[in-house]
PDB file of N, CA and C in Angstrom:
ATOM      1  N   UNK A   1     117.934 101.791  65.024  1.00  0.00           N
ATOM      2  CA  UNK A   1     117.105 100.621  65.059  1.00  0.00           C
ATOM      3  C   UNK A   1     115.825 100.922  65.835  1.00  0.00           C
ATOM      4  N   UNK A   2     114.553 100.510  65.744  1.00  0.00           N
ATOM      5  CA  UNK A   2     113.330 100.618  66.157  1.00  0.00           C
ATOM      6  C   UNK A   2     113.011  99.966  66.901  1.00  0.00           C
ATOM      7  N   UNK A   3     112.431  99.886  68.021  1.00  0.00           N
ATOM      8  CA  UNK A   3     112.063  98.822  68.792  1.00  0.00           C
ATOM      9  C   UNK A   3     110.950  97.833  68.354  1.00  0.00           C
ATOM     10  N   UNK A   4     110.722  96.521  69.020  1.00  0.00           N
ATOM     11  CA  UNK A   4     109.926  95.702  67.915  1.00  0.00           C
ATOM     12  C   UNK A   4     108.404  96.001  68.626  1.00  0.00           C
ATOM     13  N   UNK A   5     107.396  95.813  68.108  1.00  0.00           N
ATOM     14  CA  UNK A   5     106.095  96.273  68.346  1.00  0.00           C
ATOM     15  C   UNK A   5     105.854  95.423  69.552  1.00  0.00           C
ATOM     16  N   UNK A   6     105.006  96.280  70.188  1.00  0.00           N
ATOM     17  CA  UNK A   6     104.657  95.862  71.924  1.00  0.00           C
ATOM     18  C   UNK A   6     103.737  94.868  71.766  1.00  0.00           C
ATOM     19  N   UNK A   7     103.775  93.929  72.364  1.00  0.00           N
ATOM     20  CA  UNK A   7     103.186  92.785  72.763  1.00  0.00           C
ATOM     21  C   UNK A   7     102.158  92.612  74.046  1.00  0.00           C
ATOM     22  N   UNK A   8     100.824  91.804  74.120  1.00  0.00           N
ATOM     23  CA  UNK A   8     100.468  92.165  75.450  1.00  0.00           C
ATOM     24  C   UNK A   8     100.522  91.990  76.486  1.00  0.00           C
ATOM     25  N   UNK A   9     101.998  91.215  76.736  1.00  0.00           N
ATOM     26  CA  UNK A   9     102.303  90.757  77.741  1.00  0.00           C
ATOM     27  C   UNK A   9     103.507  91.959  78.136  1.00  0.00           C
ATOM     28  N   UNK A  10     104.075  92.185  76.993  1.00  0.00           N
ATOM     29  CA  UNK A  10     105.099  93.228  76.985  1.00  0.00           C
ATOM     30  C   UNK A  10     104.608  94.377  78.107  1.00  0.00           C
ATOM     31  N   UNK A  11     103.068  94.986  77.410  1.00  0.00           N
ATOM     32  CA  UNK A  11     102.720  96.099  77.924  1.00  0.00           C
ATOM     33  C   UNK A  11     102.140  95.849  79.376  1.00  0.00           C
ATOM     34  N   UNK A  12     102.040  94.575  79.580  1.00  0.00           N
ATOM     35  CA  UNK A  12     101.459  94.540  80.803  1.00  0.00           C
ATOM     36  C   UNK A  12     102.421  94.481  81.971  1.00  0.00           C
ATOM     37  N   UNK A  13     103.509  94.037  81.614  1.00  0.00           N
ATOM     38  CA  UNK A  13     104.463  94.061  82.623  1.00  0.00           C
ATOM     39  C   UNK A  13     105.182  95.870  82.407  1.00  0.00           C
ATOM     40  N   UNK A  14     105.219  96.501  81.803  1.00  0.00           N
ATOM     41  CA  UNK A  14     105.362  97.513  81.699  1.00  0.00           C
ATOM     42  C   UNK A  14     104.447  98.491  82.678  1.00  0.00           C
ATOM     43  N   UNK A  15     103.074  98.386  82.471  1.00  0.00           N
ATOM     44  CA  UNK A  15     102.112  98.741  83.156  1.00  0.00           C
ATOM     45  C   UNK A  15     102.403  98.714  84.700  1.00  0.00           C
ATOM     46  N   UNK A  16     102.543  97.088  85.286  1.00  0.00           N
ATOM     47  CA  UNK A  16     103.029  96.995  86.313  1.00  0.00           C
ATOM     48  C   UNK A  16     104.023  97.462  86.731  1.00  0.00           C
ATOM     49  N   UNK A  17     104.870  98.140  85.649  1.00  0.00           N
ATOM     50  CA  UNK A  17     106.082  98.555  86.459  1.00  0.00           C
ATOM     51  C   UNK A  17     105.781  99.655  86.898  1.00  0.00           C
ATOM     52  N   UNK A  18     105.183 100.729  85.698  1.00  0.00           N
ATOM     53  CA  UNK A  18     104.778 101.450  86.072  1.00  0.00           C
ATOM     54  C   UNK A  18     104.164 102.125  87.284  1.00  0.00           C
ATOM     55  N   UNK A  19     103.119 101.419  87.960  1.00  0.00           N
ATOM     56  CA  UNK A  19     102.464 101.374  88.815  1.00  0.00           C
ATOM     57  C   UNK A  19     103.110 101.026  90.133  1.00  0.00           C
ATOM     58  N   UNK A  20     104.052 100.446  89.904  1.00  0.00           N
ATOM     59  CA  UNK A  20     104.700 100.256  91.416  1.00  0.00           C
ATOM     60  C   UNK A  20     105.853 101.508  91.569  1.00  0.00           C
ATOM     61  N   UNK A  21     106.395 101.825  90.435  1.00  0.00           N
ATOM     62  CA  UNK A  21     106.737 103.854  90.285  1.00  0.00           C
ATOM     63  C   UNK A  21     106.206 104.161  91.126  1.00  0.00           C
ATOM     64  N   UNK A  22     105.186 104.060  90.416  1.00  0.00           N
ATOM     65  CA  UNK A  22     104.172 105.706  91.087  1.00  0.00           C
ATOM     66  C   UNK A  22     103.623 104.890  92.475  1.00  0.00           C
ATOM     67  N   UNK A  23     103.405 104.070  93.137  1.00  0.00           N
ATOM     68  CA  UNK A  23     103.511 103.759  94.428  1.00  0.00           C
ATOM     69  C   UNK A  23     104.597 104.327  95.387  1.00  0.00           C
ATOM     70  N   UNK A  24     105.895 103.984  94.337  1.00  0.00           N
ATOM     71  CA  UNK A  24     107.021 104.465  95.442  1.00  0.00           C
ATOM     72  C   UNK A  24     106.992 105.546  95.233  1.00  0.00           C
ATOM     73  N   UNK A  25     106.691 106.396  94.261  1.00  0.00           N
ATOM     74  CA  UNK A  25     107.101 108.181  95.021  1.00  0.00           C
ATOM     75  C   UNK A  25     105.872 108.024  96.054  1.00  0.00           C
ATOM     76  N   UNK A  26     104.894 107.541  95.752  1.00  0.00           N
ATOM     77  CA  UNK A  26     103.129 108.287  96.513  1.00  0.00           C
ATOM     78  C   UNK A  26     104.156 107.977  98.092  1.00  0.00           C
ATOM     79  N   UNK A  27     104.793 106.816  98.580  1.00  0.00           N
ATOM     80  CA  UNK A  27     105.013 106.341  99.733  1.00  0.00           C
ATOM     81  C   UNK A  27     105.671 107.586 100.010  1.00  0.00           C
ATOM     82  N   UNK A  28     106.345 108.342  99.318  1.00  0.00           N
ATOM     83  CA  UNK A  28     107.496 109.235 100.085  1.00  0.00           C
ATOM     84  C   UNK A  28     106.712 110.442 100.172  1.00  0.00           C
ATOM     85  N   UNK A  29     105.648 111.140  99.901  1.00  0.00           N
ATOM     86  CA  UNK A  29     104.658 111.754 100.325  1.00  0.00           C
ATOM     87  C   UNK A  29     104.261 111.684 102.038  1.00  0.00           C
ATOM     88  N   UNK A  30     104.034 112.933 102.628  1.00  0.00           N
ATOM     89  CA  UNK A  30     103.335 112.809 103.761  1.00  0.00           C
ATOM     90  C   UNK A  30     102.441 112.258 103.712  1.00  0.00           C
ATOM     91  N   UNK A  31     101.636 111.454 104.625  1.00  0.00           N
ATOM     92  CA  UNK A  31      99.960 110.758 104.692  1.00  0.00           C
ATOM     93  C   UNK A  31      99.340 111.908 104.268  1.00  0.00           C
ATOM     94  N   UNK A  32      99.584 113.004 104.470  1.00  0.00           N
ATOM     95  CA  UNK A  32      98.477 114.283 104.407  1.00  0.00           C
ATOM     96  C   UNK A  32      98.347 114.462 103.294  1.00  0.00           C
ATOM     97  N   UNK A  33      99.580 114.701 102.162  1.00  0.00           N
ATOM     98  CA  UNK A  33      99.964 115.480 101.048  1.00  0.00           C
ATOM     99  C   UNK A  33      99.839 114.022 100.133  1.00  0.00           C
ATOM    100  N   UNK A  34      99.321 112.864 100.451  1.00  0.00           N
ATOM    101  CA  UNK A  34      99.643 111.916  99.380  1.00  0.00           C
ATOM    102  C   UNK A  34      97.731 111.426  99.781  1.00  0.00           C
ATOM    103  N   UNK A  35      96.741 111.731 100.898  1.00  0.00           N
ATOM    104  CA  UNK A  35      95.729 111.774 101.044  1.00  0.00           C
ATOM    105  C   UNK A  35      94.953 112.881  99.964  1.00  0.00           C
ATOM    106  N   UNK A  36      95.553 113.970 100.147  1.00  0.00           N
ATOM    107  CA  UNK A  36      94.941 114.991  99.569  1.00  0.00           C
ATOM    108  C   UNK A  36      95.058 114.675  97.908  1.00  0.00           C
ATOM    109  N   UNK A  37      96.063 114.396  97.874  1.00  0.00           N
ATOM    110  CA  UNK A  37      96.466 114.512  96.215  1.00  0.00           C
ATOM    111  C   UNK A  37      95.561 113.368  95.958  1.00  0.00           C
ATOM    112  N   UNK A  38      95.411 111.800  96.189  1.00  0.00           N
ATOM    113  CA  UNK A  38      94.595 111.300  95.722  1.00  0.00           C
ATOM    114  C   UNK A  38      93.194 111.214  96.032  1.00  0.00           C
ATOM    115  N   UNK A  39      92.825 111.860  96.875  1.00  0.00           N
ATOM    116  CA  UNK A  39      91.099 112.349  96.946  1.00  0.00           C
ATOM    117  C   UNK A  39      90.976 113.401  95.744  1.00  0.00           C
ATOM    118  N   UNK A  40      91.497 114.366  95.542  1.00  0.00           N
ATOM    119  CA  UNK A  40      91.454 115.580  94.533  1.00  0.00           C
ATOM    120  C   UNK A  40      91.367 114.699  93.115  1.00  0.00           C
ATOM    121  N   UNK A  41      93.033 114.415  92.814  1.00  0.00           N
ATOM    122  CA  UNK A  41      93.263 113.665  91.759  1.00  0.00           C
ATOM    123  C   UNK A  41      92.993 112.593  90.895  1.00  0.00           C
ATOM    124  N   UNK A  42      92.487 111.483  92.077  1.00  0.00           N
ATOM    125  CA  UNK A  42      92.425 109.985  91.574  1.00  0.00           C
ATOM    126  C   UNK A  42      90.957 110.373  91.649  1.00  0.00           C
ATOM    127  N   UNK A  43      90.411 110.523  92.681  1.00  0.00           N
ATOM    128  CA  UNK A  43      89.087 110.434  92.836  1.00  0.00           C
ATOM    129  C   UNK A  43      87.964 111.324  92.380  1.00  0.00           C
ATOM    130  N   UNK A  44      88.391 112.511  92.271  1.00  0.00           N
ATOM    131  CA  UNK A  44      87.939 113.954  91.998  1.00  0.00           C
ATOM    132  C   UNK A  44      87.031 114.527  93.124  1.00  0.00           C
ATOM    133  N   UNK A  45      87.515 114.745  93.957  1.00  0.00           N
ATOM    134  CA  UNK A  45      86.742 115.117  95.060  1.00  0.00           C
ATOM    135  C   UNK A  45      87.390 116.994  95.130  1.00  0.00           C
ATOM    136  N   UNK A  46      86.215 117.307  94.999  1.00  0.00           N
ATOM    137  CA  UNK A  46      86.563 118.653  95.289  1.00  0.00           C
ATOM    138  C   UNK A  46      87.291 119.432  96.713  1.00  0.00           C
ATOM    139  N   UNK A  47      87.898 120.311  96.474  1.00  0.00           N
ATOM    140  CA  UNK A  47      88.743 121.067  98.082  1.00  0.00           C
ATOM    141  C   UNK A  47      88.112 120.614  99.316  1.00  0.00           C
ATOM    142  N   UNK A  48      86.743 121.575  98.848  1.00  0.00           N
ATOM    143  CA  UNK A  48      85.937 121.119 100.317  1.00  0.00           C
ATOM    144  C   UNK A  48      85.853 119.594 100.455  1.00  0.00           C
ATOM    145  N   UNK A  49      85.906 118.922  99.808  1.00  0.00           N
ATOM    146  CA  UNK A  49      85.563 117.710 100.430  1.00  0.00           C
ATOM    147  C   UNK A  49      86.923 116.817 101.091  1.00  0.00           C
ATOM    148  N   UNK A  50      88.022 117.114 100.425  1.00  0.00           N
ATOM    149  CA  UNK A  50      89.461 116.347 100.860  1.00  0.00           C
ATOM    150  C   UNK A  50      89.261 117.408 102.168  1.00  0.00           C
ATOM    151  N   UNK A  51      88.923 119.163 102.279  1.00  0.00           N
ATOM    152  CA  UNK A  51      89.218 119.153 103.883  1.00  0.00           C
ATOM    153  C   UNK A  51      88.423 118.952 104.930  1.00  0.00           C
ATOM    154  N   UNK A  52      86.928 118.219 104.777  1.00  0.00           N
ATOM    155  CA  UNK A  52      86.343 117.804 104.978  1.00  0.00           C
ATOM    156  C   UNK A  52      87.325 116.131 105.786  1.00  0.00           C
ATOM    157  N   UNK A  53      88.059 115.382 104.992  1.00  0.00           N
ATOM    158  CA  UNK A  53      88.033 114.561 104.972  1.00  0.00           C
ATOM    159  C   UNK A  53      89.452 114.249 106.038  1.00  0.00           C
ATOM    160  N   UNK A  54      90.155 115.245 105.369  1.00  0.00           N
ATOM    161  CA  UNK A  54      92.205 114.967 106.242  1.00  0.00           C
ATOM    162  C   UNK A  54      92.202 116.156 107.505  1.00  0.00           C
ATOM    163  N   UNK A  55      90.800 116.917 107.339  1.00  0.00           N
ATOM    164  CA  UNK A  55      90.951 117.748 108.541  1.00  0.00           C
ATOM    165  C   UNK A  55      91.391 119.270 108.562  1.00  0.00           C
ATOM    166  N   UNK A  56      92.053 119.277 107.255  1.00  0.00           N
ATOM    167  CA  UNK A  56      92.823 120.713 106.732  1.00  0.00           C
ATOM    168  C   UNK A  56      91.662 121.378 106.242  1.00  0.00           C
ATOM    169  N   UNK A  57      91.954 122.640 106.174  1.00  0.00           N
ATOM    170  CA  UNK A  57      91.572 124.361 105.570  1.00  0.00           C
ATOM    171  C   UNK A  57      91.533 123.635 103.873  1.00  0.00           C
ATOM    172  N   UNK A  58      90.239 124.678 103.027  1.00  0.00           N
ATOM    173  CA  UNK A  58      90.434 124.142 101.358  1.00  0.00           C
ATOM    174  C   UNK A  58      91.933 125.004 100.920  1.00  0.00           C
ATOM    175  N   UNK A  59      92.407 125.677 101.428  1.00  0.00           N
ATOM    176  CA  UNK A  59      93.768 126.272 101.125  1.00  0.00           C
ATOM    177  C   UNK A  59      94.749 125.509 100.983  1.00  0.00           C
ATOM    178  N   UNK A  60      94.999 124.933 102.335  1.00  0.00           N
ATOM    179  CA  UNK A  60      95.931 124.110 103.165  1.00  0.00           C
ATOM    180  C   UNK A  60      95.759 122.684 101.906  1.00  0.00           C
ATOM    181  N   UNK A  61      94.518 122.399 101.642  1.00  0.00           N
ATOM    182  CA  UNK A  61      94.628 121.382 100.721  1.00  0.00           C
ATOM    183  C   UNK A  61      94.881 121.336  99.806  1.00  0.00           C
ATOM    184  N   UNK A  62      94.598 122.455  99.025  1.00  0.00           N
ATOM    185  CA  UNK A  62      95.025 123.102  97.739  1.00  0.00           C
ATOM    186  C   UNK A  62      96.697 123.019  97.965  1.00  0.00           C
ATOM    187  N   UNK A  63      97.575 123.588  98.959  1.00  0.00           N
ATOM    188  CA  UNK A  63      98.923 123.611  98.902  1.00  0.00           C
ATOM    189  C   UNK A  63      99.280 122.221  98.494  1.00  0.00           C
ATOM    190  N   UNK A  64      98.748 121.282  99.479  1.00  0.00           N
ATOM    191  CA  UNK A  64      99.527 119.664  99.849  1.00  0.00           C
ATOM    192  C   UNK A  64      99.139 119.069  97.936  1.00  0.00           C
ATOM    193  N   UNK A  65      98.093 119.458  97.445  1.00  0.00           N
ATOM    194  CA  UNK A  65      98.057 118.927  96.201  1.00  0.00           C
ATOM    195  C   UNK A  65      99.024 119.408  95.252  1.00  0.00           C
ATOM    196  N   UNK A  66      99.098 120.649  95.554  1.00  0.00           N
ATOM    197  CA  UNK A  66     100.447 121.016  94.918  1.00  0.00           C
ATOM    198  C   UNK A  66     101.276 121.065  94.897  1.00  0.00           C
ATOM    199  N   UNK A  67     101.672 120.522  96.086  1.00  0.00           N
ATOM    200  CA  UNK A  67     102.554 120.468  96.322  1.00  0.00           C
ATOM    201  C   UNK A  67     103.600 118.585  96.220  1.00  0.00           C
ATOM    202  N   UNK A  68     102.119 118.007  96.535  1.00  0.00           N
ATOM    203  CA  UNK A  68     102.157 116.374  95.699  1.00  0.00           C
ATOM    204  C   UNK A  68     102.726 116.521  94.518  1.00  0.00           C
ATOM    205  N   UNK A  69     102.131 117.183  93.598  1.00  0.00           N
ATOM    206  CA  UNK A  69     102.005 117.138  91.988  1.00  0.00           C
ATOM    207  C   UNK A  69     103.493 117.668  91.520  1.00  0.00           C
ATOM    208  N   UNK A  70     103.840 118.809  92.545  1.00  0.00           N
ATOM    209  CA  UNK A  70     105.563 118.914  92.418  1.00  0.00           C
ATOM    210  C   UNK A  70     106.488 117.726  92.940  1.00  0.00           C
ATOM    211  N   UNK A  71     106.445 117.494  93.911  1.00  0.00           N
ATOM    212  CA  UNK A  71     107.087 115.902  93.874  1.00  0.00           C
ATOM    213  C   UNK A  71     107.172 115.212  93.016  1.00  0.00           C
ATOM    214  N   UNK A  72     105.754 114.353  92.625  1.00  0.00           N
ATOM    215  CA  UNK A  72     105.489 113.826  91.935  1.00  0.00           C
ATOM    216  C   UNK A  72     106.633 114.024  90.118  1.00  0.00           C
ATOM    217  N   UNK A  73     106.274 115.110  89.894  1.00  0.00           N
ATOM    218  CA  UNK A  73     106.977 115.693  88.718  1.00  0.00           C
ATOM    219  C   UNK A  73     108.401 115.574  88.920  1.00  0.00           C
ATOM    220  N   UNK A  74     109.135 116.223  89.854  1.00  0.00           N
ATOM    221  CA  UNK A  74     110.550 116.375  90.013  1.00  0.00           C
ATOM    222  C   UNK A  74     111.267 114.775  90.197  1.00  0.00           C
ATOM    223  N   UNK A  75     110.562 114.420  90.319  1.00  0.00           N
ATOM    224  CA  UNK A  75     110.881 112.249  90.304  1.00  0.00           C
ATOM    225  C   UNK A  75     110.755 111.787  89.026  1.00  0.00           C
ATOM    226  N   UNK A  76     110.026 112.097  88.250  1.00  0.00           N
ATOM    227  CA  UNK A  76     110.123 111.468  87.308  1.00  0.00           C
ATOM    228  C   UNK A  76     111.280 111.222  86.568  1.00  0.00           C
ATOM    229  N   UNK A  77     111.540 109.796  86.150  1.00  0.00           N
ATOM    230  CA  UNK A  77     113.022 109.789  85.404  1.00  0.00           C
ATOM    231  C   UNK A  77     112.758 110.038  84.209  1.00  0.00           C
ATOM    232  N   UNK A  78     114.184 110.683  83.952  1.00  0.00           N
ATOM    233  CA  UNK A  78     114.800 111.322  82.801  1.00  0.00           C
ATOM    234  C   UNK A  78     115.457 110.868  81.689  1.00  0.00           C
TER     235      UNK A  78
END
């Protein structure tokens, strides 16, 4: 059986759910590693500028984003 075509109320509460997801992993992130990832990510701020910003090395920031983005991933349900 198919599911019946999305509606826009459908998708909007979907949306919202969505979004409060991805709130709760961001919360389980360090401040550092959930700073970095969304200056880089959300915002597009280049290395230098997130270590500019959280205080870290562009290395050190480079890790925490990647180390976000693995979190991030390994949460996702299945």
């Amino acid at each position: 059986m198919t599911d019946p075509p999305a509606t826009p109320d459908g998708m909007s509460e979907r949306a919202d759910d969505v979004s409060v997801a991805l709130l709760m992993r961001l919360e389980r992130l360090s401040p550092e590693a959930r700073a970095a990832f969304l200056l880089h990510e959300i915002f597009g701020a280049d290395y230098r500028e997130v270590a500019a910003v959280i205080g870290k090395s562009k290395a050190e920031c480079r890790r925490l984003v990647n180390y976000a983005k693995a979190q991030l991933r390994d949460e996702r349900p299945r």
